[in-house]
N, C-alpha and C. Protein backbone atom coordinates (compact mmCIF):
# COMPACT_ATOMS: atom_id res chain seq x y z
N UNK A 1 -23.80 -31.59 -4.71
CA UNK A 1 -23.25 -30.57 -5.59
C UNK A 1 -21.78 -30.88 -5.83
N UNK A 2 -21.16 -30.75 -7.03
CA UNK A 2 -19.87 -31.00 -7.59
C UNK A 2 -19.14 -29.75 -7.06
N UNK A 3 -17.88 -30.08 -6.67
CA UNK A 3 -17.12 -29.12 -6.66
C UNK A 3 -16.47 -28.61 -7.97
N UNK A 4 -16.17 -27.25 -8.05
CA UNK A 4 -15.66 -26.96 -9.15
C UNK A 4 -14.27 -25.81 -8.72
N UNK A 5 -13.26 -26.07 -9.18
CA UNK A 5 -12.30 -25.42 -8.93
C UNK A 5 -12.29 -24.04 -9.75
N UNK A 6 -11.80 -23.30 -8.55
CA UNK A 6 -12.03 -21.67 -9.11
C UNK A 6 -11.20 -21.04 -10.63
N UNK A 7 -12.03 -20.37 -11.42
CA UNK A 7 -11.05 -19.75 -12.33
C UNK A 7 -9.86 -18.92 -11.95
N UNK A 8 -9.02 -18.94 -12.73
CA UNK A 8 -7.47 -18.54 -12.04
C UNK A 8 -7.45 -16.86 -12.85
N UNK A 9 -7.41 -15.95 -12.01
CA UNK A 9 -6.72 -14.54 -12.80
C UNK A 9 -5.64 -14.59 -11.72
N UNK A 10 -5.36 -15.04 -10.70
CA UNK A 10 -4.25 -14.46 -10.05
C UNK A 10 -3.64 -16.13 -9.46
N UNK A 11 -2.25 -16.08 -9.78
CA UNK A 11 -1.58 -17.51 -8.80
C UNK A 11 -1.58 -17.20 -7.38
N UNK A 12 -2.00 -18.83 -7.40
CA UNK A 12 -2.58 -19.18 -5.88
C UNK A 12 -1.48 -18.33 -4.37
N UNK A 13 -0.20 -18.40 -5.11
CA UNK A 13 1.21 -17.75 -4.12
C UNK A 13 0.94 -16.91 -3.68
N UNK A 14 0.10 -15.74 -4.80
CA UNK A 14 -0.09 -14.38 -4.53
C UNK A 14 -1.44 -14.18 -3.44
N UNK A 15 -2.49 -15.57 -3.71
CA UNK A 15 -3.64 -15.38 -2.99
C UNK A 15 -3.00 -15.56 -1.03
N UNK A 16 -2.07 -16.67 -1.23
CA UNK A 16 -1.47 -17.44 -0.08
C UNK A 16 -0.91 -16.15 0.77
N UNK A 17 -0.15 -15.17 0.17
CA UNK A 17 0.77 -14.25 0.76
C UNK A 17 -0.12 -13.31 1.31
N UNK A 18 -1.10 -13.15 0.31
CA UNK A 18 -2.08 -11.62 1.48
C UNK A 18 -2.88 -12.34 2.04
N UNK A 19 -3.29 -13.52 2.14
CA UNK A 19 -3.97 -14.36 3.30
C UNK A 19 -3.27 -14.29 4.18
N UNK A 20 -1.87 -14.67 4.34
CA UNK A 20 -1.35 -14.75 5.61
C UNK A 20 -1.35 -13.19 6.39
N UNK A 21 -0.62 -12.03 5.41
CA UNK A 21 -0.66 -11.07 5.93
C UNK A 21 -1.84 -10.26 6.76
N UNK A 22 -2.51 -11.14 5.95
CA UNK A 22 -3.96 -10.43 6.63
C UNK A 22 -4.39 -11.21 7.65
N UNK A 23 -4.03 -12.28 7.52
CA UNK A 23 -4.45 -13.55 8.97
C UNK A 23 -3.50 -12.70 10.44
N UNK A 24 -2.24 -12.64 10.02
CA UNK A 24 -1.37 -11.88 10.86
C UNK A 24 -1.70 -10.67 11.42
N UNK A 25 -2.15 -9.66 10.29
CA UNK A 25 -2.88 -8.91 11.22
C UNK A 25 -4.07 -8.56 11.60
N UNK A 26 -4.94 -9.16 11.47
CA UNK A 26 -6.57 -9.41 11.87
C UNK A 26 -7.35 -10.55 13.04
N UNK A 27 -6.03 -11.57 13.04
CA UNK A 27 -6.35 -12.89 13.63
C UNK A 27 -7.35 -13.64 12.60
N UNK A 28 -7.49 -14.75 13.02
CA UNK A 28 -8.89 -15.96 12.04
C UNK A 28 -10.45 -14.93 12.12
N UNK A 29 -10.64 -14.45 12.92
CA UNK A 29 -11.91 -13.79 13.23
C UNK A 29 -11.96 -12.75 12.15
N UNK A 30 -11.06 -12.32 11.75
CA UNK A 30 -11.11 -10.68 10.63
C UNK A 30 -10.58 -11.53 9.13
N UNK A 31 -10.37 -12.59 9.04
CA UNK A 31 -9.96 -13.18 7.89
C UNK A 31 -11.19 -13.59 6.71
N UNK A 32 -11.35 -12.80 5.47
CA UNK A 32 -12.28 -12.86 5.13
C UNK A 32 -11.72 -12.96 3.51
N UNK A 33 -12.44 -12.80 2.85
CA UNK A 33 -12.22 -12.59 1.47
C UNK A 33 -12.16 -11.20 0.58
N UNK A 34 -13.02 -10.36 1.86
CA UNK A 34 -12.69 -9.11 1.39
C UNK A 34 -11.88 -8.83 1.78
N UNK A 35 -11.26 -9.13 2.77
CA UNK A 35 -9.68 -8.42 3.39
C UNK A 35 -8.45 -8.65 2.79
N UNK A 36 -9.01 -10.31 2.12
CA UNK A 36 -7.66 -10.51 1.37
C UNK A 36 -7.52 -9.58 0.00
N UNK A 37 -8.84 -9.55 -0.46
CA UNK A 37 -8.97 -8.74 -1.68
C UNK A 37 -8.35 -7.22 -1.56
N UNK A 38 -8.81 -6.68 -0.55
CA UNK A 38 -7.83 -5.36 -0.01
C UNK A 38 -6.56 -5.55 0.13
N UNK A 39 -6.31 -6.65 0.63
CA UNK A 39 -4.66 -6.46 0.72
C UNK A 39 -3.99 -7.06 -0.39
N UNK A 40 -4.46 -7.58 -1.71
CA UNK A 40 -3.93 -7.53 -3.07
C UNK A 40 -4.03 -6.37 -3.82
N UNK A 41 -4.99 -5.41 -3.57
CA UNK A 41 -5.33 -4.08 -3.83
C UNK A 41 -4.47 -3.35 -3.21
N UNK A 42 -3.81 -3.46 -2.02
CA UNK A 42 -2.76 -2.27 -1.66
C UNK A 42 -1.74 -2.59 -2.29
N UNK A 43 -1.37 -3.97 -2.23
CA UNK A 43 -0.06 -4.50 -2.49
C UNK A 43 0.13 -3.89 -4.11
N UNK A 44 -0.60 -4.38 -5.27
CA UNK A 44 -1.08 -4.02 -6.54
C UNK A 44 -0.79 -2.01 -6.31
N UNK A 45 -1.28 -0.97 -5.84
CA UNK A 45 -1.22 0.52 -5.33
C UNK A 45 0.10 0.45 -5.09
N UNK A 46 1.19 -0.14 -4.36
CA UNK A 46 2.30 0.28 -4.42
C UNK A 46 3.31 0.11 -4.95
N UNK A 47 2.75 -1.28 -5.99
CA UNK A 47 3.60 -1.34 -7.77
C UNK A 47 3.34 -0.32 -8.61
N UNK A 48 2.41 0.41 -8.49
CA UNK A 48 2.66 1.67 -10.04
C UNK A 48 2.77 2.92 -9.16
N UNK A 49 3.01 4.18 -9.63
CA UNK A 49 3.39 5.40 -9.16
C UNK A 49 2.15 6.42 -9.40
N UNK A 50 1.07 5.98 -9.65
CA UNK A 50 -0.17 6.44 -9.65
C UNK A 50 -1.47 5.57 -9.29
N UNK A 51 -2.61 6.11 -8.91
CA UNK A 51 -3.39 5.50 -8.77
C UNK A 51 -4.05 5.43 -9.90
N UNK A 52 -4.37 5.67 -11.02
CA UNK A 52 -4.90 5.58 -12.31
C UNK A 52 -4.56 4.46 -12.94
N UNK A 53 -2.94 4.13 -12.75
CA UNK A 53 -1.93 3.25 -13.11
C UNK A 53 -2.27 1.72 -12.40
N UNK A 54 -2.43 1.97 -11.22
CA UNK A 54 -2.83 0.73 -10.39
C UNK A 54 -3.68 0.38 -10.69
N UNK A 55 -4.81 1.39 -11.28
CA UNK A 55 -6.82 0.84 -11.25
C UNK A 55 -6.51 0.04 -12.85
N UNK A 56 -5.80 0.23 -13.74
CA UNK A 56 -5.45 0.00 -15.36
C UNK A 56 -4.89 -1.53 -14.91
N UNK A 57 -3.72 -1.59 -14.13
CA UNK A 57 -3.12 -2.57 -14.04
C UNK A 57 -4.09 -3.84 -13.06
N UNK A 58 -5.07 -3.59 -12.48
CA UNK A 58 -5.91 -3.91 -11.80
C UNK A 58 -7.08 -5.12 -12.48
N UNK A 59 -7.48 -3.77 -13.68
CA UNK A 59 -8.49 -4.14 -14.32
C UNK A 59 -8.02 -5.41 -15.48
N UNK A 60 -6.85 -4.81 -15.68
CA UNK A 60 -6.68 -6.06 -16.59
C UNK A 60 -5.85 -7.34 -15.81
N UNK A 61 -5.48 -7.25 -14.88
CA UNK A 61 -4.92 -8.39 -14.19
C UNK A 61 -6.08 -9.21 -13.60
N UNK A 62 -7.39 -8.81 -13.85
CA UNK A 62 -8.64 -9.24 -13.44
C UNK A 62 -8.85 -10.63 -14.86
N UNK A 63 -8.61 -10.23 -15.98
CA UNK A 63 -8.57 -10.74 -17.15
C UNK A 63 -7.27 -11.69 -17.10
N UNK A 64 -6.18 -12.17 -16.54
CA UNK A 64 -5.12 -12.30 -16.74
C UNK A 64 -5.05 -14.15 -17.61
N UNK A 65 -5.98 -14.73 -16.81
CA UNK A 65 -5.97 -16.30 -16.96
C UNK A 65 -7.57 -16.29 -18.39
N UNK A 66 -8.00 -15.26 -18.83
CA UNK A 66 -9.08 -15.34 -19.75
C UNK A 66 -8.28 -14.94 -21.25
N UNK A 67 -8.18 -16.08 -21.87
CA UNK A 67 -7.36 -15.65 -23.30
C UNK A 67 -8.65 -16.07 -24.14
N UNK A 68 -9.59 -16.87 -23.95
CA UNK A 68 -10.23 -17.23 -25.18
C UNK A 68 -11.11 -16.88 -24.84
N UNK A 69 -12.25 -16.99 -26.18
CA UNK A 69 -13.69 -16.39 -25.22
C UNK A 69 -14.59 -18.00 -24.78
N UNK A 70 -13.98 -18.91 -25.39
CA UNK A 70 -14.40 -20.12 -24.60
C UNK A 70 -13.45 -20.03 -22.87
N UNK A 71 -12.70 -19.63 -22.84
CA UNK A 71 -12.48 -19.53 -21.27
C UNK A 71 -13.53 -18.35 -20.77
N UNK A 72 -13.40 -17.59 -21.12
CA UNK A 72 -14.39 -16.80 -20.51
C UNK A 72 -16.33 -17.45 -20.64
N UNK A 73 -16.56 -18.25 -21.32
CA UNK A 73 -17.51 -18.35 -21.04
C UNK A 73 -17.73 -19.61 -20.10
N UNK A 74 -16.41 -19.95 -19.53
CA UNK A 74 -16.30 -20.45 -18.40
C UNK A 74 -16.58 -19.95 -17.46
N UNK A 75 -15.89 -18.86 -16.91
CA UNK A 75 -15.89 -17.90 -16.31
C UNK A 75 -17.41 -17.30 -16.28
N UNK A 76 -18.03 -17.25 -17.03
CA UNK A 76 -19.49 -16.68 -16.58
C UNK A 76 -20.12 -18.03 -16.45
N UNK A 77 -19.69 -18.91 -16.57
CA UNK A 77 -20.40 -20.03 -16.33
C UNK A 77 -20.30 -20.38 -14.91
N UNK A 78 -19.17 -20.11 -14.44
CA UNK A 78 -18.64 -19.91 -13.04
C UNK A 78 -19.92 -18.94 -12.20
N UNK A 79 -19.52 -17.48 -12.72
CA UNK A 79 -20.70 -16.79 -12.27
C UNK A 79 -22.25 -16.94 -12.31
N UNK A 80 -22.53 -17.82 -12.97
CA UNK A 80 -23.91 -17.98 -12.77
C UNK A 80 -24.15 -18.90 -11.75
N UNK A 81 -23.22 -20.37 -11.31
CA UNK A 81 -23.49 -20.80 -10.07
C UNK A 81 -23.60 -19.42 -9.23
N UNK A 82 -22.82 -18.93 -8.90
CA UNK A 82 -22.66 -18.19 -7.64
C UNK A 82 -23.83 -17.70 -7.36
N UNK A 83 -24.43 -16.83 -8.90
CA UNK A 83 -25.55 -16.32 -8.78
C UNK A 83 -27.05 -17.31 -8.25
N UNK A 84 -26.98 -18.47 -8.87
CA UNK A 84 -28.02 -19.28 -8.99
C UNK A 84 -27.91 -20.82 -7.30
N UNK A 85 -26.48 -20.59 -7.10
CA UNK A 85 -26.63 -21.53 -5.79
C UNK A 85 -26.41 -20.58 -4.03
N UNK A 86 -27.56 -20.67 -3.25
CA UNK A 86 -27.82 -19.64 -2.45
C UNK A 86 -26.46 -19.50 -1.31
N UNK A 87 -25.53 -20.83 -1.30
CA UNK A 87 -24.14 -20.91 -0.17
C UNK A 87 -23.11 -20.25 -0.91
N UNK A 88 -22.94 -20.70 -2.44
CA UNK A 88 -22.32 -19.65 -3.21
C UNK A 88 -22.63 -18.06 -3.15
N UNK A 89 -23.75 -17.87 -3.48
CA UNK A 89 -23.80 -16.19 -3.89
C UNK A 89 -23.74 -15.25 -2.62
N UNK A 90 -23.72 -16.50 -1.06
CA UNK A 90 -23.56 -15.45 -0.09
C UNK A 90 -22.04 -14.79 0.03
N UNK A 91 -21.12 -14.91 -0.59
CA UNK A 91 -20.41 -15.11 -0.71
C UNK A 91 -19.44 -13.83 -2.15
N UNK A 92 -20.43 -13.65 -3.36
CA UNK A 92 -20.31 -13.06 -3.91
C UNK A 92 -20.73 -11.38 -3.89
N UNK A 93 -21.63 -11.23 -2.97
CA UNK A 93 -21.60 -9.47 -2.84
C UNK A 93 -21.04 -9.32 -2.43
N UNK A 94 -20.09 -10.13 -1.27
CA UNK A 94 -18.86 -9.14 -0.40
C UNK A 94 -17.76 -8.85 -1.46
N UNK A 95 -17.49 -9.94 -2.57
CA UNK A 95 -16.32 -10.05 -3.49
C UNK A 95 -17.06 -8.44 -4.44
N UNK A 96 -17.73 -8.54 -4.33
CA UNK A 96 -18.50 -7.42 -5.34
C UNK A 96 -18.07 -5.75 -4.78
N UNK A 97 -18.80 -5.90 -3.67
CA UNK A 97 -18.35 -4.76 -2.86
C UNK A 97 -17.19 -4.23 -2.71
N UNK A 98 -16.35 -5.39 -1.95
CA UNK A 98 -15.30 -4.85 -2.35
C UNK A 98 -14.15 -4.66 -3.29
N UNK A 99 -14.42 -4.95 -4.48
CA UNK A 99 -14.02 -4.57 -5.86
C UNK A 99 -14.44 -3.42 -5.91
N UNK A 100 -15.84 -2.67 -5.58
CA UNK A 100 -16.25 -1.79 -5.69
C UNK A 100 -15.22 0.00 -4.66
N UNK A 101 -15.01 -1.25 -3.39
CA UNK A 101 -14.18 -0.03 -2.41
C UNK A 101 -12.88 0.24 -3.04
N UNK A 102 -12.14 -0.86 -3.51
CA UNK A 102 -11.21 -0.73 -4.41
C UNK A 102 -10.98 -0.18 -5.22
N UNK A 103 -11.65 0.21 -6.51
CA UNK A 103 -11.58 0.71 -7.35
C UNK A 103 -11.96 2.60 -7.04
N UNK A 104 -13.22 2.74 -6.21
CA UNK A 104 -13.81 3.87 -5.51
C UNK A 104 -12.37 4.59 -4.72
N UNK A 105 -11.65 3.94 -3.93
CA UNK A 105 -10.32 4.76 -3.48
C UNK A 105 -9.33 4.71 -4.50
N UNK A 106 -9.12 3.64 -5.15
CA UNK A 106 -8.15 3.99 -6.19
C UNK A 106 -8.66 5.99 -6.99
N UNK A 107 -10.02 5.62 -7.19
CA UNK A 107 -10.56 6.89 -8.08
C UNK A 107 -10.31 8.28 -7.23
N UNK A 108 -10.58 8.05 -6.23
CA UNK A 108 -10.61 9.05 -4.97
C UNK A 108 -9.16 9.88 -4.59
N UNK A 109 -8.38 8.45 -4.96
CA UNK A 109 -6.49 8.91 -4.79
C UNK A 109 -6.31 9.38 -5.83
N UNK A 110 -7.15 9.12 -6.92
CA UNK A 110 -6.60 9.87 -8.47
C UNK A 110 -7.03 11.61 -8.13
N UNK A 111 -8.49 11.38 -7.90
CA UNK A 111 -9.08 12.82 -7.80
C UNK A 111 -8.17 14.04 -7.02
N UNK A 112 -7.92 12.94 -5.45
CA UNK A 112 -6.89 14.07 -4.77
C UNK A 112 -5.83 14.38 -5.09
N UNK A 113 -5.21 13.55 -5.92
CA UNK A 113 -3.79 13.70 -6.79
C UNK A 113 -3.72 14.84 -7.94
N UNK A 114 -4.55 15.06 -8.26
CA UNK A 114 -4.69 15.58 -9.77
C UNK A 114 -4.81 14.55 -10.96
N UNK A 115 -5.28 13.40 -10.87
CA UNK A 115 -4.98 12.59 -11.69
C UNK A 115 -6.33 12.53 -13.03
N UNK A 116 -7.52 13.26 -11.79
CA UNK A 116 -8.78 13.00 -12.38
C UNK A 116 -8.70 14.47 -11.76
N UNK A 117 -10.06 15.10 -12.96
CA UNK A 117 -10.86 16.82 -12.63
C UNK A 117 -11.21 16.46 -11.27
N UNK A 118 -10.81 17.82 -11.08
CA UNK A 118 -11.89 18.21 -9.26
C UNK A 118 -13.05 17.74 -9.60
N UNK A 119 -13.51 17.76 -8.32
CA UNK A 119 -15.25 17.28 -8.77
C UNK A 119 -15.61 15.76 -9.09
N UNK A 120 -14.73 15.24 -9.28
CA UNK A 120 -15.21 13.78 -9.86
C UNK A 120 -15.85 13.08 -8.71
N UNK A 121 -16.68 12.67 -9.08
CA UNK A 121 -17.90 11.84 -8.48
C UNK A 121 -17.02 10.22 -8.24
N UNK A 122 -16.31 9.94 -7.20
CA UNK A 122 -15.37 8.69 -7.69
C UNK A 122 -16.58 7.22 -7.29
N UNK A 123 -17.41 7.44 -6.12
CA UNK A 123 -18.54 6.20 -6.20
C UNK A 123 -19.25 6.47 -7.49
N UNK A 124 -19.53 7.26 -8.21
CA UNK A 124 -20.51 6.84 -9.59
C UNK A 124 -19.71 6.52 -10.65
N UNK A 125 -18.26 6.84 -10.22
CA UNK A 125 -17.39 6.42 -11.63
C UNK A 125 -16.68 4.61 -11.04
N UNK A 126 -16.74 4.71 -9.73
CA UNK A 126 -16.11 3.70 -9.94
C UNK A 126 -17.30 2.28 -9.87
N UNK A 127 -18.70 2.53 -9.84
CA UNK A 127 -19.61 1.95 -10.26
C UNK A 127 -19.42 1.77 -11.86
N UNK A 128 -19.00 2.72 -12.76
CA UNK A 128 -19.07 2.99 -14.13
C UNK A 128 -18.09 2.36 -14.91
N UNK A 129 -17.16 1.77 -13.71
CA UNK A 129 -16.03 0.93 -14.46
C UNK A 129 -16.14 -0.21 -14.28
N UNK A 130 -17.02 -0.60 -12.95
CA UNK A 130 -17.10 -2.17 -12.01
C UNK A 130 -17.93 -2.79 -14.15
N UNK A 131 -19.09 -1.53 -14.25
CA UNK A 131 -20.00 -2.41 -15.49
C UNK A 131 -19.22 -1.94 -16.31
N UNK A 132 -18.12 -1.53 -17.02
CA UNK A 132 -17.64 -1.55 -18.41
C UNK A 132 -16.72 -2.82 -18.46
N UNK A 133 -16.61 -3.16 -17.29
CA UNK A 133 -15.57 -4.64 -17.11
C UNK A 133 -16.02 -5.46 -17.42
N UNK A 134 -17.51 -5.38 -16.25
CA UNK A 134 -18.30 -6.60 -17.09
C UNK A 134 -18.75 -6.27 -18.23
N UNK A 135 -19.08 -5.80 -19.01
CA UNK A 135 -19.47 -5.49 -19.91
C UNK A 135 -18.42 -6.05 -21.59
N UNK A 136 -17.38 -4.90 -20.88
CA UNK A 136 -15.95 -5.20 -21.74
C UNK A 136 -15.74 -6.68 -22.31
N UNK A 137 -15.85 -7.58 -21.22
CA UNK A 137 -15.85 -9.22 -21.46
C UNK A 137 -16.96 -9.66 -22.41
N UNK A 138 -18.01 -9.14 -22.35
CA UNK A 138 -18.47 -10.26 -22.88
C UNK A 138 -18.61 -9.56 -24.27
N UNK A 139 -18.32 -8.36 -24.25
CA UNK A 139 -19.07 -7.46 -26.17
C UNK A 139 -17.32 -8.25 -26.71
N UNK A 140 -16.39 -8.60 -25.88
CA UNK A 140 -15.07 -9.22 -26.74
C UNK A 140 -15.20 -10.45 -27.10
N UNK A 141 -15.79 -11.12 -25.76
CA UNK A 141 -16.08 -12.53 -26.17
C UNK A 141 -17.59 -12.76 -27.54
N UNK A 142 -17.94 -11.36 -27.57
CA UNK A 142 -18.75 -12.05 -28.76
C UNK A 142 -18.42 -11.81 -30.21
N UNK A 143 -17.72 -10.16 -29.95
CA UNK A 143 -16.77 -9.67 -31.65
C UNK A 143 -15.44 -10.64 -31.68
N UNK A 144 -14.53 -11.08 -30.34
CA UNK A 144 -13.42 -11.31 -30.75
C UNK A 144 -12.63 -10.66 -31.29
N UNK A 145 -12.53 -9.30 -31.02
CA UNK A 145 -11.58 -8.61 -31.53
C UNK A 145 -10.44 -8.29 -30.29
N UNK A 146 -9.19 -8.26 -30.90
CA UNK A 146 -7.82 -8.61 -29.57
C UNK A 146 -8.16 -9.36 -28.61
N UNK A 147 -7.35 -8.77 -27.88
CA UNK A 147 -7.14 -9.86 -26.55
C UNK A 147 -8.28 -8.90 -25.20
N UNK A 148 -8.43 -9.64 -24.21
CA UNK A 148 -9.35 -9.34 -23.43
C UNK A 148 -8.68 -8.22 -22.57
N UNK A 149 -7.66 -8.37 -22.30
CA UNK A 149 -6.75 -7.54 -21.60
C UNK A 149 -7.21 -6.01 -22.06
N UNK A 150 -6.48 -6.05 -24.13
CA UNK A 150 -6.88 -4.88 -24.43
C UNK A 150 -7.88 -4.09 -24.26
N UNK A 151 -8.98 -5.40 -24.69
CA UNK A 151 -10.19 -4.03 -24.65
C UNK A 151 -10.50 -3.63 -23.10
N UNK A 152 -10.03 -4.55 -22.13
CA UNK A 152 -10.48 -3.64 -21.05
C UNK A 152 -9.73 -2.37 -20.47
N UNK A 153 -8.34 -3.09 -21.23
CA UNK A 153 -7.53 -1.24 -21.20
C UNK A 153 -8.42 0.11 -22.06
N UNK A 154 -8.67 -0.50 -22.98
CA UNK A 154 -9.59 0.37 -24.01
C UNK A 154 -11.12 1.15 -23.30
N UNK A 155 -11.89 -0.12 -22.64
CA UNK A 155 -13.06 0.68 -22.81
C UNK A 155 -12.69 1.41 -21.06
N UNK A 156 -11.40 0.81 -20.46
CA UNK A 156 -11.35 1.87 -19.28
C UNK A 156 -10.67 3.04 -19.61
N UNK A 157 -10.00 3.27 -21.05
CA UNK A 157 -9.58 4.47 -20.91
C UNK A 157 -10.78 5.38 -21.57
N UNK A 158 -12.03 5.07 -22.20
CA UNK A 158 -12.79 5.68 -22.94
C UNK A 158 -14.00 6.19 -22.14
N UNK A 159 -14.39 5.08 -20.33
CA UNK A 159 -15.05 6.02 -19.57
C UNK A 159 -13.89 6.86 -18.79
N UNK A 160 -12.73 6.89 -18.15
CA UNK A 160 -12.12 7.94 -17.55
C UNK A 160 -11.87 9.35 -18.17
N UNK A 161 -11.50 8.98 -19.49
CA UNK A 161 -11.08 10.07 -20.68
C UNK A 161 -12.29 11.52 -20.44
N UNK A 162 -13.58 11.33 -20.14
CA UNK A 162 -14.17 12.63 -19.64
C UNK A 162 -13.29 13.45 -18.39
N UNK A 163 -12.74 12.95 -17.28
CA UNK A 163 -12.88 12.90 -16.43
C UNK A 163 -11.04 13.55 -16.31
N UNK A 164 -10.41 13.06 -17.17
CA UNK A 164 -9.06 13.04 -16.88
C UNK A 164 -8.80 14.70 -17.71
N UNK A 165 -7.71 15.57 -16.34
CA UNK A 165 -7.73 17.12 -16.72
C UNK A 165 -6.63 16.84 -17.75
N UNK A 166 -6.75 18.24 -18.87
CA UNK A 166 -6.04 18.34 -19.90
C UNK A 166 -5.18 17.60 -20.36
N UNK A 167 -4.29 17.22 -21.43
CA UNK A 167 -3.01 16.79 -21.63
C UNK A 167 -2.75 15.53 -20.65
N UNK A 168 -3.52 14.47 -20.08
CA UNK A 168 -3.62 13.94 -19.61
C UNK A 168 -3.99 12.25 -20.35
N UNK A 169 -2.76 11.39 -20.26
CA UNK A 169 -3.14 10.47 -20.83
C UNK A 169 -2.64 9.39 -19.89
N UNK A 170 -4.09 8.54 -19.68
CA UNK A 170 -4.36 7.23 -18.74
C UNK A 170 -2.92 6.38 -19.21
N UNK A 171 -2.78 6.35 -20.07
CA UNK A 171 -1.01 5.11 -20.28
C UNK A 171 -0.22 5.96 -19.52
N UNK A 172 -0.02 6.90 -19.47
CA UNK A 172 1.10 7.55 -18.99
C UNK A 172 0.76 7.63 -17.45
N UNK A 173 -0.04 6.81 -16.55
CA UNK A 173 -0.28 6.36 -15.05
C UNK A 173 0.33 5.31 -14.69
């Protein structure tokens, strides 16, 4: 099997720095990929002054290295090894998951904040954003309309927008 070097949304510096932090405090035994992923997720939570703000800045920093939709159909080209080679994809539900815990407390800190209505269901919403992401990518990569960034600012402000109390606007997170 060929190696193939990973698609880039985030520089390697940034991957290097919450590896270590997390090597530091976990030891080699707790060093995982979800941990590092959490600790770009906190780090990411204490650049904006909301959690709504962080999950926005999140989602599209996920997009950051995808400008064309020929890169992106790299990028799912990427994902279908993972899916289709069995040492790869063990590998991909933890990355899954925890995108999923991520986004689920980001929603959870909105809810307790006031950021989102009481009541919000934050595991079914933050399931509801994991697929408008994916989703988001590829209905752009096939209209081509703006940049990838946008529409995923777009179609994340169009599922929260139920959810967000009065006079309440997702840019302003």
């Amino acid at each position: 099997m060929a190696v193939m070097a990973r698609p880039r949304g985030v520089e390697d510096t940034v991957i290097l720095r919450a590896t270590v932090r997390v090597m530091c405090r976990v030891g080699p035994a707790g060093l995982t990929l979800a941990a590092v992923a959490r600790e770009m997720a906190r780090r990411a939570r204490r650049s904006y002054d909301s959690a709504l703000g962080a999950l926005a800045a999140l989602t599209a920093e996920s997009a950051a290295e995808i400008s064309t939709p020929e890169s992106y159909a790299n990028h799912l080209a990427f994902l279908c090894m993972d899916l289709g080679d069995p040492q790869l994809y063990e590998r991909a539900p933890a990355i899954h998951r925890t995108q999923a815990r991520v986004i689920e407390d980001l929603l959870t800190e909105a809810a307790d904040t006031g950021e989102l209505r009481a009541g919000t269901d934050a595991a079914a919403l933050a399931r509801s954003v994991q697929a408008i992401t994916a989703g988001a990518g590829l209905t752009w990569a096939l209209d081509r309309e703006g940049t990838l960034e946008q529409r995923l600012r777009r179609e994340l402000r169009v599922v929260l927008s139920p959810y967000l109390p009065p006079r309440h606007d997702l840019e302003e997170s």
